[in-house]
Protein backbone atom coordinates (compact mmCIF):
# COMPACT_ATOMS: atom_id res chain seq x y z
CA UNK A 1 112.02 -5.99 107.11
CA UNK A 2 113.26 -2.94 108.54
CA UNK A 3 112.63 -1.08 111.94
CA UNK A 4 109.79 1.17 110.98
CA UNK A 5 108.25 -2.49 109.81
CA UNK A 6 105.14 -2.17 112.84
CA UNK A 7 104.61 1.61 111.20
CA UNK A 8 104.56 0.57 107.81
CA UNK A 9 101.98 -2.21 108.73
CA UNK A 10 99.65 0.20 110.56
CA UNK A 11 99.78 2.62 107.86
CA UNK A 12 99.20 -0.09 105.13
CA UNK A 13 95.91 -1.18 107.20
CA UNK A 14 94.40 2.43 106.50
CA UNK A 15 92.27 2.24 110.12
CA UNK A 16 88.96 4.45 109.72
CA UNK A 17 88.86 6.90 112.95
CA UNK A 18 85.26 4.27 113.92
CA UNK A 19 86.56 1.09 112.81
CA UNK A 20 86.63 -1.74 115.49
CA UNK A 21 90.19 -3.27 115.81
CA UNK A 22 91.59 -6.45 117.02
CA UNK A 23 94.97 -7.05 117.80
CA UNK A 24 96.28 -10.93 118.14
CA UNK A 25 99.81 -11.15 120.10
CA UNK A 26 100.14 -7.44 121.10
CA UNK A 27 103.54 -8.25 122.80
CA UNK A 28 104.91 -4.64 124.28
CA UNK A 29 101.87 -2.98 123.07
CA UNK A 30 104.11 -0.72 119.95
CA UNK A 31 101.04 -0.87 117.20
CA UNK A 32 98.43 0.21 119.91
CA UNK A 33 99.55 3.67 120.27
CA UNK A 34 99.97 4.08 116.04
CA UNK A 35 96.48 2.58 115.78
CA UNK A 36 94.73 4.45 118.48
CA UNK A 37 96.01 7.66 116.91
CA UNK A 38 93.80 7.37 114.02
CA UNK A 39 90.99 6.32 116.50
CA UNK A 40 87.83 8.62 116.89
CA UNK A 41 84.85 6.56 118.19
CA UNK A 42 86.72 3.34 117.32
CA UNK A 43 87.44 0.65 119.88
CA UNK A 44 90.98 -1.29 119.85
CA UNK A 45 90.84 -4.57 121.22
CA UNK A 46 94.54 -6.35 122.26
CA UNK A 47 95.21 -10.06 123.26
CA UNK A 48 98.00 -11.59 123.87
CA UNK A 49 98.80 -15.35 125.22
CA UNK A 50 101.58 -13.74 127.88
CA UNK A 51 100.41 -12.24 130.84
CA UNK A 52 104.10 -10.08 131.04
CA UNK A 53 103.33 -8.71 127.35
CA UNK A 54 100.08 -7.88 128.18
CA UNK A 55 101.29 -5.76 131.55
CA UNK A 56 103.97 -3.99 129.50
CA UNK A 57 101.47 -3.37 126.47
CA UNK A 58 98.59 -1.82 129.31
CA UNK A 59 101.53 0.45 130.69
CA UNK A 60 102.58 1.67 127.59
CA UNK A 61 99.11 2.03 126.45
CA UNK A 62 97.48 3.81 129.52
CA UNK A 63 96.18 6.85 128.09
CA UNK A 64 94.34 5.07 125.46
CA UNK A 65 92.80 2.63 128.50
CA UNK A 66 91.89 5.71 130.45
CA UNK A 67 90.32 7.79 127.52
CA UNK A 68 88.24 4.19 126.99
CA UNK A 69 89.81 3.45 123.34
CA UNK A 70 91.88 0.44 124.04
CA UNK A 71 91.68 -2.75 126.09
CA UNK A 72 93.71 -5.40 127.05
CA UNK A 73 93.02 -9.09 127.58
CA UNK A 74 95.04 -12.09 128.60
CA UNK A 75 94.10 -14.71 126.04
CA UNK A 76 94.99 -16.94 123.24
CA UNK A 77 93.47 -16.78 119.40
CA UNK A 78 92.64 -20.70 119.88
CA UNK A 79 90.23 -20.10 122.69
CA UNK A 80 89.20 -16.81 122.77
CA UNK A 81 85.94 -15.99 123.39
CA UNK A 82 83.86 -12.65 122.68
CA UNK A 83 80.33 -13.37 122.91
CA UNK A 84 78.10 -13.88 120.14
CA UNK A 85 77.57 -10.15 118.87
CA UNK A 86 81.62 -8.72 119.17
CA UNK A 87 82.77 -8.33 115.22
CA UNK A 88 86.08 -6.33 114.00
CA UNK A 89 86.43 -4.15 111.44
CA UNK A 90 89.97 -4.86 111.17
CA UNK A 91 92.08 -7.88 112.98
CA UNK A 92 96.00 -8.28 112.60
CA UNK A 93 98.64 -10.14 113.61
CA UNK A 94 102.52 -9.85 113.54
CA UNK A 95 104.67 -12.39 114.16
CA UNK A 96 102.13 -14.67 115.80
CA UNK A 97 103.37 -18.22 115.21
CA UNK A 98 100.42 -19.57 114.99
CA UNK A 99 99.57 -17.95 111.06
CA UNK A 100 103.09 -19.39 110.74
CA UNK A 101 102.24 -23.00 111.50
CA UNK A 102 99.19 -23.32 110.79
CA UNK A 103 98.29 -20.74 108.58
CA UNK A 104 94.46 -21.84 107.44
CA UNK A 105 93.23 -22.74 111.19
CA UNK A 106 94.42 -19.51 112.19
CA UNK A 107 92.96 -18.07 109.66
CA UNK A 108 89.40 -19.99 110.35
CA UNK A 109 90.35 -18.81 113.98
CA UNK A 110 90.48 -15.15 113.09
CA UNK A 111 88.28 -14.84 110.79
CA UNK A 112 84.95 -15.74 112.74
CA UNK A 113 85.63 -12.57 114.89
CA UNK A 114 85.58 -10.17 111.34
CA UNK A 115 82.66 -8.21 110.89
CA UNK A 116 80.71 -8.02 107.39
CA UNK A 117 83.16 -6.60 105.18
CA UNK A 118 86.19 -6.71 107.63
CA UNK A 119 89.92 -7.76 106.91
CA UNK A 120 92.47 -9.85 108.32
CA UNK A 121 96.40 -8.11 107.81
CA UNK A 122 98.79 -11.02 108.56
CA UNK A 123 102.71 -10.64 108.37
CA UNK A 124 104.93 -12.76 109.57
CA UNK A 125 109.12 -12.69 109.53
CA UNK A 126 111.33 -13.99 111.42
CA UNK A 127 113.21 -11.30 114.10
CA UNK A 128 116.27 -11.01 113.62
C-alpha cells in the first residue's frame, strides 16, 4: 500500500460532517485530523491500547480536543466499555492486530458499538 494509504482510507469511508466516529488503535493520531476535517456536529472518538500513542495522538490532535470534536481514551477493543446508549456511525481500524488474528471476535467486538445502519472499515497490511 502506498504512503497516502491512511488518506485513501479516510476518503473511501465518505464521513458525513454529523456522523459519530470511532477509531480502534489511533497510534500517532494521523487519521484524526483527515476525519475531523469533514466533521461539523460530529464527534470522533480514538482508543488506543498504548498510553505513548495515545499522548502523541492528543498532541497532534489538540485543536480538535479544544474545539470539543475529538477525544482520546486509553483502552483496548477487548474491554472497552461505553455505556449502554454510545453507538458509531462509523468505526475503523488500521493495522490493529487483533482483526488480523482473530478476525470474527474482533469483529463481534466492534460491531456491538455500531449504531443502526453503521459500518465497520477494516484494513490491515503489514508495514513495511
Amino acid at each position: 500500500m502506498s504512503g497516502d494509504r491512511i488518506p485513501d482510507f479516510v476518503r473511501r469511508m465518505q464521513v458525513r460532517p454529523t456522523d459519530r466516529v470511532l477509531e480502534i488503535g489511533c497510534g500517532h493520531g494521523v487519521a484524526c485530523g483527515l476525519v475531523c476535517a469533514w466533521l461539523t456536529s460530529g464527534q470522533y472518538l480514538a482508543i488506543d491500547r498504548s498510553r505513548k500513542m495515545i499522548d502523541a495522538a492528543s498532541a497532534r490532535n489538540a485543536r480538535f480536543i479544544e474545539q470539543g470534536i475529538a477525544t482520546f481514551l486509553l483502552a483496548d477493543l477487548e474491554t472497552l466499555d461505553l455505556g449502554e446508549q454510545r453507538r458509531f456511525d462509523k468505526i475503523f481500524a488500521m493495522r490493529v492486530g487483533l482483526f488480523h488474528r482473530d478476525p470474527e471476535r474482533a469483529r463481534r467486538l466492534a460491531e456491538r458499538w455500531l449504531a443502526p445502519g453503521g459500518q465497520l472499515f477494516v484494513q490491515y497490511d503489514t508495514p513495511a
